[in-house]
C-alpha atoms as a PDB file:
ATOM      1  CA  UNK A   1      42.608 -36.306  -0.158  1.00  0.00           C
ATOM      2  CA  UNK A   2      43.444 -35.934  -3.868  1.00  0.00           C
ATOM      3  CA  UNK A   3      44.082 -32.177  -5.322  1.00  0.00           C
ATOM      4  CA  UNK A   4      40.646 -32.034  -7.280  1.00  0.00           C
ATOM      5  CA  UNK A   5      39.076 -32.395  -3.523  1.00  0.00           C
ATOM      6  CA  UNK A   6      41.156 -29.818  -1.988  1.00  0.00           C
ATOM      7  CA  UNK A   7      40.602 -27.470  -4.980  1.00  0.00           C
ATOM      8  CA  UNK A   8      36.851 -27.519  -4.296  1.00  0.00           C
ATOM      9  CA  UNK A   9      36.920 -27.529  -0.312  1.00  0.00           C
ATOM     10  CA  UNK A  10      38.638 -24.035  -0.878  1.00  0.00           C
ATOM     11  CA  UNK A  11      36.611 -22.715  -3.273  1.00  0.00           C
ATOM     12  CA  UNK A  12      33.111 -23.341  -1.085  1.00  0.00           C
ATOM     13  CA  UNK A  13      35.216 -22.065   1.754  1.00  0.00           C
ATOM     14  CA  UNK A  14      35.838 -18.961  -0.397  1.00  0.00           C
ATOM     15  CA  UNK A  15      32.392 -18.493  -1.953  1.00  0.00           C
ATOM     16  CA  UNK A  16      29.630 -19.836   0.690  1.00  0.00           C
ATOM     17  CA  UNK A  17      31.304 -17.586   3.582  1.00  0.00           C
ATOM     18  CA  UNK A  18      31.108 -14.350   1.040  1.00  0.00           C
ATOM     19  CA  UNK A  19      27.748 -15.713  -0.007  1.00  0.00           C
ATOM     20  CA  UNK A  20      26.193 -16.066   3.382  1.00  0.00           C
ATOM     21  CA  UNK A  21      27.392 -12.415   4.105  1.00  0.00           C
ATOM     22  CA  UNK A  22      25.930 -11.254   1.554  1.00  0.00           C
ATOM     23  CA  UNK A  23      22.610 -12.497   2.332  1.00  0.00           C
ATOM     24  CA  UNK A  24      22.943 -10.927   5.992  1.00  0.00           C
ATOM     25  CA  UNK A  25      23.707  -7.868   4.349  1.00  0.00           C
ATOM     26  CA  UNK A  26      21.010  -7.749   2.076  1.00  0.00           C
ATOM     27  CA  UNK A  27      18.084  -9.196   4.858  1.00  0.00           C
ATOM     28  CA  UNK A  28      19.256  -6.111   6.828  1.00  0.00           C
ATOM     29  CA  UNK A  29      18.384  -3.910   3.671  1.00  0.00           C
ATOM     30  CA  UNK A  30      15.196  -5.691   3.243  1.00  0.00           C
ATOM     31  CA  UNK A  31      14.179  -4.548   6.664  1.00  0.00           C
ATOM     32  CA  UNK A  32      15.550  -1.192   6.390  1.00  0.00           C
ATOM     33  CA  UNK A  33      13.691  -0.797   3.159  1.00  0.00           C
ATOM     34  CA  UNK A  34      10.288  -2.391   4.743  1.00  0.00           C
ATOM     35  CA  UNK A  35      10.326   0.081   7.669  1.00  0.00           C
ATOM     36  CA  UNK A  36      10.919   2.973   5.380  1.00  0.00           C
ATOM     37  CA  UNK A  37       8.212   1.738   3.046  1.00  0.00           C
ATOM     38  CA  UNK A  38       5.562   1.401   6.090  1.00  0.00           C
ATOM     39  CA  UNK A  39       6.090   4.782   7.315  1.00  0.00           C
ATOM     40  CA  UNK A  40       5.499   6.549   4.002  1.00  0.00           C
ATOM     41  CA  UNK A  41       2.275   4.283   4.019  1.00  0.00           C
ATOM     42  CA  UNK A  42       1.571   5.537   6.995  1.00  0.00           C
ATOM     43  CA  UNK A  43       2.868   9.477   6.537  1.00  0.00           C
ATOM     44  CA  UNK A  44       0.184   9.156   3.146  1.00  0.00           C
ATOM     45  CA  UNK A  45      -2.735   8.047   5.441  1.00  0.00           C
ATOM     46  CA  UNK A  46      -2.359  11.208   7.608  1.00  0.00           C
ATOM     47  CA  UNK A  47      -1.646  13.416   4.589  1.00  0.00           C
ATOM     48  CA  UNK A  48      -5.099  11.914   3.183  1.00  0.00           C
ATOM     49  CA  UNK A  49      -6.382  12.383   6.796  1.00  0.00           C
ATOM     50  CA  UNK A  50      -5.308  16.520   6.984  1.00  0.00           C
ATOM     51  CA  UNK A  51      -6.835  16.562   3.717  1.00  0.00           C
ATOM     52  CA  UNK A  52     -10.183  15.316   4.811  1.00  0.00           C
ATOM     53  CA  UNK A  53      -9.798  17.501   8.438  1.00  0.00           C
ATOM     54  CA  UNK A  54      -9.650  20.982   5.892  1.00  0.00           C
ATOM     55  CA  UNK A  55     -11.912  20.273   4.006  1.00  0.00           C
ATOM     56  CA  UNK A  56     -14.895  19.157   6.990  1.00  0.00           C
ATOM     57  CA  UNK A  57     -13.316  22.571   8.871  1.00  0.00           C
ATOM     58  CA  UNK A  58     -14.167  24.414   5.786  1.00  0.00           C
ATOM     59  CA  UNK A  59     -17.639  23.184   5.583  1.00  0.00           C
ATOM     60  CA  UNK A  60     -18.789  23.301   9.387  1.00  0.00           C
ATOM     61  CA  UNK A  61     -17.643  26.960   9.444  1.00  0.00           C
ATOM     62  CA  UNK A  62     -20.844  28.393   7.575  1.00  0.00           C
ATOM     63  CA  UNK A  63     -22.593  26.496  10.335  1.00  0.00           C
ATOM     64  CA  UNK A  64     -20.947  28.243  12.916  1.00  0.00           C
ATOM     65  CA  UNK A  65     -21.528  31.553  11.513  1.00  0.00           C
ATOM     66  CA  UNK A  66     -25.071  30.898  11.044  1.00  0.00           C
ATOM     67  CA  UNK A  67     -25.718  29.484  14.990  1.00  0.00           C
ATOM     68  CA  UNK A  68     -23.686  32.796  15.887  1.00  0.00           C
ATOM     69  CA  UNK A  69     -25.769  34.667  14.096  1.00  0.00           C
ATOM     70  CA  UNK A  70     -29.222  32.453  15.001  1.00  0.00           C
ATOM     71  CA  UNK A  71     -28.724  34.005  18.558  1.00  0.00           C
ATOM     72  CA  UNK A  72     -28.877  37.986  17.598  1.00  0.00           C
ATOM     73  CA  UNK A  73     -31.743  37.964  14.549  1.00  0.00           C
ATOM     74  CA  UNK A  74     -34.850  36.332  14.171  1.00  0.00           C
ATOM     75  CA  UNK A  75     -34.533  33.080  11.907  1.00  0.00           C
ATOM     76  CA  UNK A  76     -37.778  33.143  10.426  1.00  0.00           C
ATOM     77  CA  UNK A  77     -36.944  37.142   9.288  1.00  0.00           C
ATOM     78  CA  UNK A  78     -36.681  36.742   5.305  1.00  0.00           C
ATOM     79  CA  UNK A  79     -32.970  38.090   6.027  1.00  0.00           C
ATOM     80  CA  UNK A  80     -32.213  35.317   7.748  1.00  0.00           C
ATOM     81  CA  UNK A  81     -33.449  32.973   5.097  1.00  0.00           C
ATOM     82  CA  UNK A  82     -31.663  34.878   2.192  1.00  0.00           C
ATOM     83  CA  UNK A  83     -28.734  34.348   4.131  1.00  0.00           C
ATOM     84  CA  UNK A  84     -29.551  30.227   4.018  1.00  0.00           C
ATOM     85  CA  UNK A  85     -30.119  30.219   0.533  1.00  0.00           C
ATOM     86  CA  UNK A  86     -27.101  32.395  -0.185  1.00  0.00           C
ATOM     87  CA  UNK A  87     -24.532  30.341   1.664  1.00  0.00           C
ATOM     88  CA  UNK A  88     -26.433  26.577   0.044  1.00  0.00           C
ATOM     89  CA  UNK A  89     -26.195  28.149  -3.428  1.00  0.00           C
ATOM     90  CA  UNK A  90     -22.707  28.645  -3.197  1.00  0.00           C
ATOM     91  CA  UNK A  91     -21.420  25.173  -2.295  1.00  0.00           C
ATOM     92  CA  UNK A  92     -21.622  22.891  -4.842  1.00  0.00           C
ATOM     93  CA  UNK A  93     -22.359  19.619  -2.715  1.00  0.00           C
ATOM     94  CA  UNK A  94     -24.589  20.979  -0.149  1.00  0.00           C
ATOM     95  CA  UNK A  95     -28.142  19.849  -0.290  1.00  0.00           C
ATOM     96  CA  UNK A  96     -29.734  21.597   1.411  1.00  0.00           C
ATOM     97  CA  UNK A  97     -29.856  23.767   4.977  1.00  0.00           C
ATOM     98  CA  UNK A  98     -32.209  24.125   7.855  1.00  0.00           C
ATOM     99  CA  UNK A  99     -32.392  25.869  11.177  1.00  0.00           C
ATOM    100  CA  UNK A 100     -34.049  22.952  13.921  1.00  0.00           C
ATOM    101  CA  UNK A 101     -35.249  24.040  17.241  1.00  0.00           C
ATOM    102  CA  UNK A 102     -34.731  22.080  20.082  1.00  0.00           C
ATOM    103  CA  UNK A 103     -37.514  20.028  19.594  1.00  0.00           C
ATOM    104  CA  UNK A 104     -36.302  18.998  16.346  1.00  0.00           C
ATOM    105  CA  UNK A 105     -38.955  20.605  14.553  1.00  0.00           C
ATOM    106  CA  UNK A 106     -37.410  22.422  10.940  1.00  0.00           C
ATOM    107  CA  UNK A 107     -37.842  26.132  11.281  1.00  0.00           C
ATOM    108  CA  UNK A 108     -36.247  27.148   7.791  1.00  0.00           C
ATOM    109  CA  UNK A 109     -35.302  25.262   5.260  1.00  0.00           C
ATOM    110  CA  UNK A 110     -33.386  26.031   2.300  1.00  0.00           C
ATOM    111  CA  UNK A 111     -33.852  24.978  -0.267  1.00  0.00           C
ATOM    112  CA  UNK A 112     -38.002  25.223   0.626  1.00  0.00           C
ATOM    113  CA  UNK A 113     -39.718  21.939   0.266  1.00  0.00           C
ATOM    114  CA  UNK A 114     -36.855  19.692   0.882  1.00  0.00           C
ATOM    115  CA  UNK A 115     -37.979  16.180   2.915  1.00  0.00           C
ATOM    116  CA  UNK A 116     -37.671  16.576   7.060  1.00  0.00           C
ATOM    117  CA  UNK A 117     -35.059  14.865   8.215  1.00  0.00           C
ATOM    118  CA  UNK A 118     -35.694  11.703   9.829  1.00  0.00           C
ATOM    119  CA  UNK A 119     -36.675  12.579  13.479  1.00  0.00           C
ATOM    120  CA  UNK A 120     -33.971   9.512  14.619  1.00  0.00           C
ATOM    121  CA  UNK A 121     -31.288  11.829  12.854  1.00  0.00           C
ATOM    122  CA  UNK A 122     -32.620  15.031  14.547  1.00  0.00           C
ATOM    123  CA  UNK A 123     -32.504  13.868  18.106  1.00  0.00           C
ATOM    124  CA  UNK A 124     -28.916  12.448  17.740  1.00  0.00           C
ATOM    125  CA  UNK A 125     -27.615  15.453  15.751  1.00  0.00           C
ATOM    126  CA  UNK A 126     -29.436  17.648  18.698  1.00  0.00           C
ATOM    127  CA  UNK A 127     -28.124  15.458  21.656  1.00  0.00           C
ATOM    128  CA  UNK A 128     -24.340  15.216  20.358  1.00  0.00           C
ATOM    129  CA  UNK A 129     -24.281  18.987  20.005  1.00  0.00           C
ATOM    130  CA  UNK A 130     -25.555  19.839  23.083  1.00  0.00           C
ATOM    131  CA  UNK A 131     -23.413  17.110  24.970  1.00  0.00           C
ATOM    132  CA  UNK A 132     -20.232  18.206  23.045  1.00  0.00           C
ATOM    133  CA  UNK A 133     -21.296  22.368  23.299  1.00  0.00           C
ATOM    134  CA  UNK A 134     -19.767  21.954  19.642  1.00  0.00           C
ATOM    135  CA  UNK A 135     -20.261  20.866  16.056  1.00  0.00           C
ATOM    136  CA  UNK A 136     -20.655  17.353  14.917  1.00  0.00           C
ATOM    137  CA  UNK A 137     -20.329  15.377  11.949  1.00  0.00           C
ATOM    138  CA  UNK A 138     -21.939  12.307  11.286  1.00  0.00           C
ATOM    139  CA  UNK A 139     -23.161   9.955   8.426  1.00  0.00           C
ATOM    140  CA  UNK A 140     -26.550  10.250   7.207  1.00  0.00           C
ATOM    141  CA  UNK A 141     -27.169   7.580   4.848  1.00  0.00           C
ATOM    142  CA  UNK A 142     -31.465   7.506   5.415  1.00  0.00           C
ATOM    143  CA  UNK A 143     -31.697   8.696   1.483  1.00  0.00           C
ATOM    144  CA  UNK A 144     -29.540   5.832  -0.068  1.00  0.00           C
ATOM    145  CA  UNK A 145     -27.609   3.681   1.824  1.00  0.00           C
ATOM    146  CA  UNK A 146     -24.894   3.203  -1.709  1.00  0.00           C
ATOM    147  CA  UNK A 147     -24.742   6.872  -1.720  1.00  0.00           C
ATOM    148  CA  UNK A 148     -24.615   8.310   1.807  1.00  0.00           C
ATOM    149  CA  UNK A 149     -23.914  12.101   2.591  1.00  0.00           C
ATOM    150  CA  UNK A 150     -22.782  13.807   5.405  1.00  0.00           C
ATOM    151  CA  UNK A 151     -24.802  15.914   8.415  1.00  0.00           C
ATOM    152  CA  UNK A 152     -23.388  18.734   9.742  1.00  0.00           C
ATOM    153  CA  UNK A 153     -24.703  20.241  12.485  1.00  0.00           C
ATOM    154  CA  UNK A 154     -23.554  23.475  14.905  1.00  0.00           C
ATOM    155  CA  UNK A 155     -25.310  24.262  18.161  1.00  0.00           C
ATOM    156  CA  UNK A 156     -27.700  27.062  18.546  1.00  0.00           C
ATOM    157  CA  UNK A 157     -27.665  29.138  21.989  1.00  0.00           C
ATOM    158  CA  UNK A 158     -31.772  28.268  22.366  1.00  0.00           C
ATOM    159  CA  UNK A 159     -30.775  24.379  22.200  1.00  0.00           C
ATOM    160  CA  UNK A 160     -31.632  23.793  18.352  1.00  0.00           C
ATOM    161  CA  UNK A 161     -29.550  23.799  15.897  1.00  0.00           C
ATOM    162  CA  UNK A 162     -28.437  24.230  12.281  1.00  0.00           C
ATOM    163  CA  UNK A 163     -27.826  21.730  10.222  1.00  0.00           C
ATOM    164  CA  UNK A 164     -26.023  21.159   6.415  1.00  0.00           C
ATOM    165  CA  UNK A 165     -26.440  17.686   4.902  1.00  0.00           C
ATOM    166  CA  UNK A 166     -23.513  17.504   1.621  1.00  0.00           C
ATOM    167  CA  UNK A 167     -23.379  14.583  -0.731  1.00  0.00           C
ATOM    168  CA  UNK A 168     -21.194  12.166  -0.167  1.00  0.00           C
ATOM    169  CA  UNK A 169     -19.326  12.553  -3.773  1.00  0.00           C
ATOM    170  CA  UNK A 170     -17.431  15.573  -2.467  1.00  0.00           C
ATOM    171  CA  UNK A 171     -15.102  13.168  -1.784  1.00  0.00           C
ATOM    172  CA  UNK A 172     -14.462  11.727  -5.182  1.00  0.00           C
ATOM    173  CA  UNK A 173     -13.305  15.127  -5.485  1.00  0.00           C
ATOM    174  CA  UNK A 174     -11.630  15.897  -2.710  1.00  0.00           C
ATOM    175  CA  UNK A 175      -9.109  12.345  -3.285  1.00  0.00           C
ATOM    176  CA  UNK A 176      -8.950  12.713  -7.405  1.00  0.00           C
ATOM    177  CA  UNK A 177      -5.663  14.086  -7.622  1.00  0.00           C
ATOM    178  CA  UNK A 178      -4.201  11.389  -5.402  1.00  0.00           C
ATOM    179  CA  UNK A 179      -2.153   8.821  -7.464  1.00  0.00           C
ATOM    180  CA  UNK A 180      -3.103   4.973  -7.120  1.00  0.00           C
ATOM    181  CA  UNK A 181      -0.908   2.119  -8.237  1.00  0.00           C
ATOM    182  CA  UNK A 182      -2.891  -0.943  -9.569  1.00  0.00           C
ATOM    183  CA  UNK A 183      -5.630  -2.673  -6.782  1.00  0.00           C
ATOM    184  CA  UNK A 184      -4.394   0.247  -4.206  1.00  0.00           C
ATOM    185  CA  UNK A 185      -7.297   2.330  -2.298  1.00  0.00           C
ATOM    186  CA  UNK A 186      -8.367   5.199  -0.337  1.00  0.00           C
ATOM    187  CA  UNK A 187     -11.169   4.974   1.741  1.00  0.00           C
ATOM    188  CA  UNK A 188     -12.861   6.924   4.691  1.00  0.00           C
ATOM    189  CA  UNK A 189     -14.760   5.240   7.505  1.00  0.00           C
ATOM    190  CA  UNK A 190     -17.628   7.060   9.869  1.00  0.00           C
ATOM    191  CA  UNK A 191     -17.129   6.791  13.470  1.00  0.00           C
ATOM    192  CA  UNK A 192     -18.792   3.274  13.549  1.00  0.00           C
ATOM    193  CA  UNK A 193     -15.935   2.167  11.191  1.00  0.00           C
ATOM    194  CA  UNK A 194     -18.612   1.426   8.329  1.00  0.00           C
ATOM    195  CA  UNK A 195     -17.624   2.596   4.343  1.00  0.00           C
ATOM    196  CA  UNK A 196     -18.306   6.348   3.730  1.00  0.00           C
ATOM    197  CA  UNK A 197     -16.184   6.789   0.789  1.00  0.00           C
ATOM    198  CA  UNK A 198     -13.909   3.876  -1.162  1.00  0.00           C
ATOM    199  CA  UNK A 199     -11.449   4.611  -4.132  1.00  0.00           C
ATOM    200  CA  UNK A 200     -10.058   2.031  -6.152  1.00  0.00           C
ATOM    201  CA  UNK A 201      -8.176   1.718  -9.321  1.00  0.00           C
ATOM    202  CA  UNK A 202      -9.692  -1.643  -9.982  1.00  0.00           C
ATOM    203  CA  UNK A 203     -13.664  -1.260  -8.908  1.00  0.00           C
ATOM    204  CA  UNK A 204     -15.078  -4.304  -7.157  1.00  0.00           C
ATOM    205  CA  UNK A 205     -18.842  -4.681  -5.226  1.00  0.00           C
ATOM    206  CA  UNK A 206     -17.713  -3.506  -1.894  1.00  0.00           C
ATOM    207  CA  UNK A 207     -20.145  -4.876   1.034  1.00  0.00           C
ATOM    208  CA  UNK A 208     -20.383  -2.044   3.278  1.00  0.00           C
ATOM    209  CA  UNK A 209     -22.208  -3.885   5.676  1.00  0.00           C
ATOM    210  CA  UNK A 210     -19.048  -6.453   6.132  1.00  0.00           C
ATOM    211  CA  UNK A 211     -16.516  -5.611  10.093  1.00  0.00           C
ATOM    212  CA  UNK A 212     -13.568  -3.737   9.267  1.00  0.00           C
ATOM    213  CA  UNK A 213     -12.299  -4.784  12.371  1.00  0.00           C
ATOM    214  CA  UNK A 214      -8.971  -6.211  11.223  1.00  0.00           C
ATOM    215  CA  UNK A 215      -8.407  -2.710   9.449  1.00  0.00           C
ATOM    216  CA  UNK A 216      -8.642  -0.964  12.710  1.00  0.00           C
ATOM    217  CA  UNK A 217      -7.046  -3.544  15.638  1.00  0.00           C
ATOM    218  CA  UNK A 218      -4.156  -1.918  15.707  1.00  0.00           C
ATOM    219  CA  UNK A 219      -5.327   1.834  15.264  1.00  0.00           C
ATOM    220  CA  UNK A 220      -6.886   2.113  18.799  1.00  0.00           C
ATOM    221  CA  UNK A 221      -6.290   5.692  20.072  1.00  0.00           C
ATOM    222  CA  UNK A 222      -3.524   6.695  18.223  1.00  0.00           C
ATOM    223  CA  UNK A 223      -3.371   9.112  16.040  1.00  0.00           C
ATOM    224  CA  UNK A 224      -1.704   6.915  12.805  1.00  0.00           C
ATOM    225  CA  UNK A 225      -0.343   3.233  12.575  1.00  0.00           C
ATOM    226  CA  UNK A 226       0.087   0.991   9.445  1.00  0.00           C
ATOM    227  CA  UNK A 227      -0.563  -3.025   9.294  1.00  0.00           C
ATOM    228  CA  UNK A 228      -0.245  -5.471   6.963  1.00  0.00           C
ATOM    229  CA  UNK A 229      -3.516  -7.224   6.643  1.00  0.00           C
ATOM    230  CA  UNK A 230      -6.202  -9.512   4.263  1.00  0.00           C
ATOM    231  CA  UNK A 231      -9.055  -6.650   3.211  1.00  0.00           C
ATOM    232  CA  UNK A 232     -12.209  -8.338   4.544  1.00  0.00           C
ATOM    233  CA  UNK A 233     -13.716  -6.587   1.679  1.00  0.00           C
ATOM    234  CA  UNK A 234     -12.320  -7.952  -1.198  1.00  0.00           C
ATOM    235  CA  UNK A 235      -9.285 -10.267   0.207  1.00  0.00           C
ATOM    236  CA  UNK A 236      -6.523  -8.509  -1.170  1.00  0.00           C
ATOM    237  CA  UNK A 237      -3.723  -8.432   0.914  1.00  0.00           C
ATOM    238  CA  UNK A 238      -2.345  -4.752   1.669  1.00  0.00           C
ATOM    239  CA  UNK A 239       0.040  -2.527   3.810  1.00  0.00           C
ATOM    240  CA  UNK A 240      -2.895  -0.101   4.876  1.00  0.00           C
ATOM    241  CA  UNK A 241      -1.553   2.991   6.809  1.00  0.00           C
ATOM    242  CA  UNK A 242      -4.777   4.370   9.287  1.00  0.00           C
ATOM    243  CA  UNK A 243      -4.986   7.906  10.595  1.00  0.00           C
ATOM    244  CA  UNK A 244      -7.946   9.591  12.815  1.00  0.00           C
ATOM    245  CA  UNK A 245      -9.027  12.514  10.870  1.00  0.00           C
ATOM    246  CA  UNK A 246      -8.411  15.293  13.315  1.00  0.00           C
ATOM    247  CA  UNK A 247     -11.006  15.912  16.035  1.00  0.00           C
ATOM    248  CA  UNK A 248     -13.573  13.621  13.900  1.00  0.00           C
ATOM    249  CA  UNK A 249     -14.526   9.749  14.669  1.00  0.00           C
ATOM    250  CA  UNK A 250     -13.431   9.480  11.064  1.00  0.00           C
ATOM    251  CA  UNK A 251     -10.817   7.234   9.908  1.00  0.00           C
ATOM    252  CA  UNK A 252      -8.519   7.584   6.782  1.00  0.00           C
ATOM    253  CA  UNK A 253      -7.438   4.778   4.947  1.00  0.00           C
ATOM    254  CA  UNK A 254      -4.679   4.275   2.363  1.00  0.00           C
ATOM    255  CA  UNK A 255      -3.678   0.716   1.246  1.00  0.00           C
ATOM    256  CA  UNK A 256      -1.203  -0.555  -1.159  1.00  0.00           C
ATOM    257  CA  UNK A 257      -1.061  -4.356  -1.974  1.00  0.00           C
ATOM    258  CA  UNK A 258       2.063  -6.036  -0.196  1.00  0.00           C
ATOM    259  CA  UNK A 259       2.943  -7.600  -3.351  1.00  0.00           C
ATOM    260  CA  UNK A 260       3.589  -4.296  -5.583  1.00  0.00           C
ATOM    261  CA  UNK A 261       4.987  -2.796  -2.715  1.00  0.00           C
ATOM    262  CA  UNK A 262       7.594  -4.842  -1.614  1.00  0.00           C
ATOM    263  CA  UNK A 263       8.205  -6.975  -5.027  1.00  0.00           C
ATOM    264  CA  UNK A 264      11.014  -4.662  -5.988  1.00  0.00           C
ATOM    265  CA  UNK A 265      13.052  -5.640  -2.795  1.00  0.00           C
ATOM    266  CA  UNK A 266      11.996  -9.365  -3.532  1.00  0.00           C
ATOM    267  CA  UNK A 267      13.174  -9.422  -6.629  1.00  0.00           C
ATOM    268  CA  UNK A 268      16.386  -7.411  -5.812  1.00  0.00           C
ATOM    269  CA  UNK A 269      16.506 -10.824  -2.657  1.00  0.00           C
ATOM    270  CA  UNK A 270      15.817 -13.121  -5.603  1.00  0.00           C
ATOM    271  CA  UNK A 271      18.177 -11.999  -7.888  1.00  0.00           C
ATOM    272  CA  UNK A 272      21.189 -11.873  -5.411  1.00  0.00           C
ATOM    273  CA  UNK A 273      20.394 -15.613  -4.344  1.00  0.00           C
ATOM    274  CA  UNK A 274      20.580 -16.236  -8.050  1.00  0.00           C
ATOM    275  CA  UNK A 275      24.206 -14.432  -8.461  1.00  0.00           C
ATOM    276  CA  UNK A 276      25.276 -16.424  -5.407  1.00  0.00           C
ATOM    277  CA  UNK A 277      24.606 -20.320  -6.610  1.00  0.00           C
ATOM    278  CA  UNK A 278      25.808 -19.020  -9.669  1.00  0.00           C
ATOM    279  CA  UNK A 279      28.973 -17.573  -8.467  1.00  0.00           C
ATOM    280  CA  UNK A 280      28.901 -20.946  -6.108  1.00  0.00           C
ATOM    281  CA  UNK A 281      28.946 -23.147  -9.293  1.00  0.00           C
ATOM    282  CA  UNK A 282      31.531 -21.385 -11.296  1.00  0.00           C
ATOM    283  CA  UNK A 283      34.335 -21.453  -8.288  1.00  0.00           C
ATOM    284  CA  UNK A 284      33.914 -25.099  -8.288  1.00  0.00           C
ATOM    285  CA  UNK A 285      34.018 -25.128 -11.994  1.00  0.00           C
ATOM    286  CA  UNK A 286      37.009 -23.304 -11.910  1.00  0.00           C
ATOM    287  CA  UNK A 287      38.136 -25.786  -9.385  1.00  0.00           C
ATOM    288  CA  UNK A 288      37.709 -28.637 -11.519  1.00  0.00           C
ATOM    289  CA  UNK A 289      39.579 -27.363 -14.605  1.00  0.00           C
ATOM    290  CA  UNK A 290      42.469 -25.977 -12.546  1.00  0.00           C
ATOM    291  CA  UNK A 291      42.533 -29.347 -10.959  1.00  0.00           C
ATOM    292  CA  UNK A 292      42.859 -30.984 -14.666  1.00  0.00           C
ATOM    293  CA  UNK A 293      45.564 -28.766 -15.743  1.00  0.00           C
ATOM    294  CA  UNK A 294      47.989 -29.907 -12.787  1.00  0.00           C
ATOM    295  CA  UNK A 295      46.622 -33.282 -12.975  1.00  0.00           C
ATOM    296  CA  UNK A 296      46.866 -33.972 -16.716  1.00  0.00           C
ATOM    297  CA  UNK A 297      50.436 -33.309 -17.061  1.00  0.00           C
ATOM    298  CA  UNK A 298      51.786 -35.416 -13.908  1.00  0.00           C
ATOM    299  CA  UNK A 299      49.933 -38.250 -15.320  1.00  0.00           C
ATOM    300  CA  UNK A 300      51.286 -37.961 -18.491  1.00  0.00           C
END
């Protein structure tokens, strides 16, 4: 074996050993890096999702106070409807504000000639409030299906109860301060996982009528998990981190497209692979010419 083969046999035993650690080293960074970059997917979700829990506390409290109050005065006393108007007038969203009895028929309304709610509506608002001996929440999207709003409702000790519908566009509110990098979203699902309220940077027809099931495989009963899935809404591929709103069937959604989220760390990958060939090709460079300088003046 002449010296210009020994020359490069120790210089790829040199660099492809340091090379391959290297990469080892840097794959275990990748997954460090990935794990750390799913969690604060998922720790945003269920920041997103205590968010959404205030702000539904705040607006089924009124409720409360008025079903408290339902059961000591008479609700079709002018007091008591003052007391209706006074609490719709100062929420922004609300649309309006009724007192139901338990057959579902509207006893006040505030404001007054508002539509009756669809009877479907009343008897499942009714039903869940009496089975649950609590509030309930629910989507009500019987006025526009694009634009749905939400129906509160609080049990009354007589079995009726009262009942707050709020447009839907409290949310675009309620999210608006929350940063988005490009083609990212926020979105909240009702408790049969179809689109309440969708946020994205880049707007695209959204089919609310298409499953999210692959958004929610993998959330079950736990309280938060992330996945790395194909939206079946606009086939984007994102690191979506899911959290259950609280005591709500509501589901709170914050996705980030894999490839801005983890292209830093491939390019960092990338760019280290490039170092090592390069780093490979100028040992055996320097090989070759050290090789010529003891060569060259033997043979002369």
């Amino acid at each position: 074996m002449g010296i210009r083969s020994r020359l490069v046999l120790l210089a790829l035993g040199v660099a492809v050993p340091l090379a391959l650690v290297g990469v080892v080293g840097l794959r275990l960074m990748w997954n460090l890096s990935r794990a750390q970059l799913d969690d604060s997917i998922k720790q945003q979700a269920e920041l997103a999702a205590v968010a959404f829990e205030r702000w539904v506390d705040a607006e089924r409290q009124p409720l409360t106070t008025l079903a408290e109050l339902a059961a000591t005065q008479d609700v079709r006393a002018p007091s008591f409807a003052e007391n209706l108007r006074a609490t719709v007038s100062t929420r922004q969203h609300w649309l309006d504000l009724r007192v139901v009895d338990k057959e579902g028929r509207a006893v006040v309304v505030q404001p007054g000639g508002r539509e009756q709610l669809p009877p479907a509506l009343t008897d499942f608002l009714l039903a869940e409030t009496q089975r649950r001996g609590s509030w309930v929440v629910v989507t009500d999207r019987t006025r526009d299906e694009a634009r749905p709003v939400f129906a509160f409702a609080a049990p009354r000790a007589d079995g009726g109860a009262v009942v707050a519908r709020v447009d839907g566009v409290a949310m675009s509110e309620l999210f608006r301060d929350i940063e988005l990098s490009t083609r990212s979203v926020i979105a909240v699902f009702d408790g049969e996982r179809r689109i309440l309220y969708r946020r994205q940077t880049r707007e695209t027809p959204v089919d609310v009528q298409v499953s999210g099931a692959p958004l929610f495989a993998s959330l079950g009963e736990r309280r938060a998990a992330m996945v790395e899935v194909e939206s079946p809404y606009d086939g984007v591929r994102r690191v979506y981190g899911l959290a259950h709103a609280g005591a709500t069937e509501f589901v709170v959604i914050v996705g980030i497209p894999s490839a801005a989220l983890y292209e830093p760390a491939r390019r960092e990958f990338t760019r280290y692979g490039y170092f090592s060939l390069l780093a490979l090709a100028s040992a055996i460079l320097a090989a070759l010419l050290i090789e010529r300088g003891i060569a060259r003046p033997i043979r002369r």
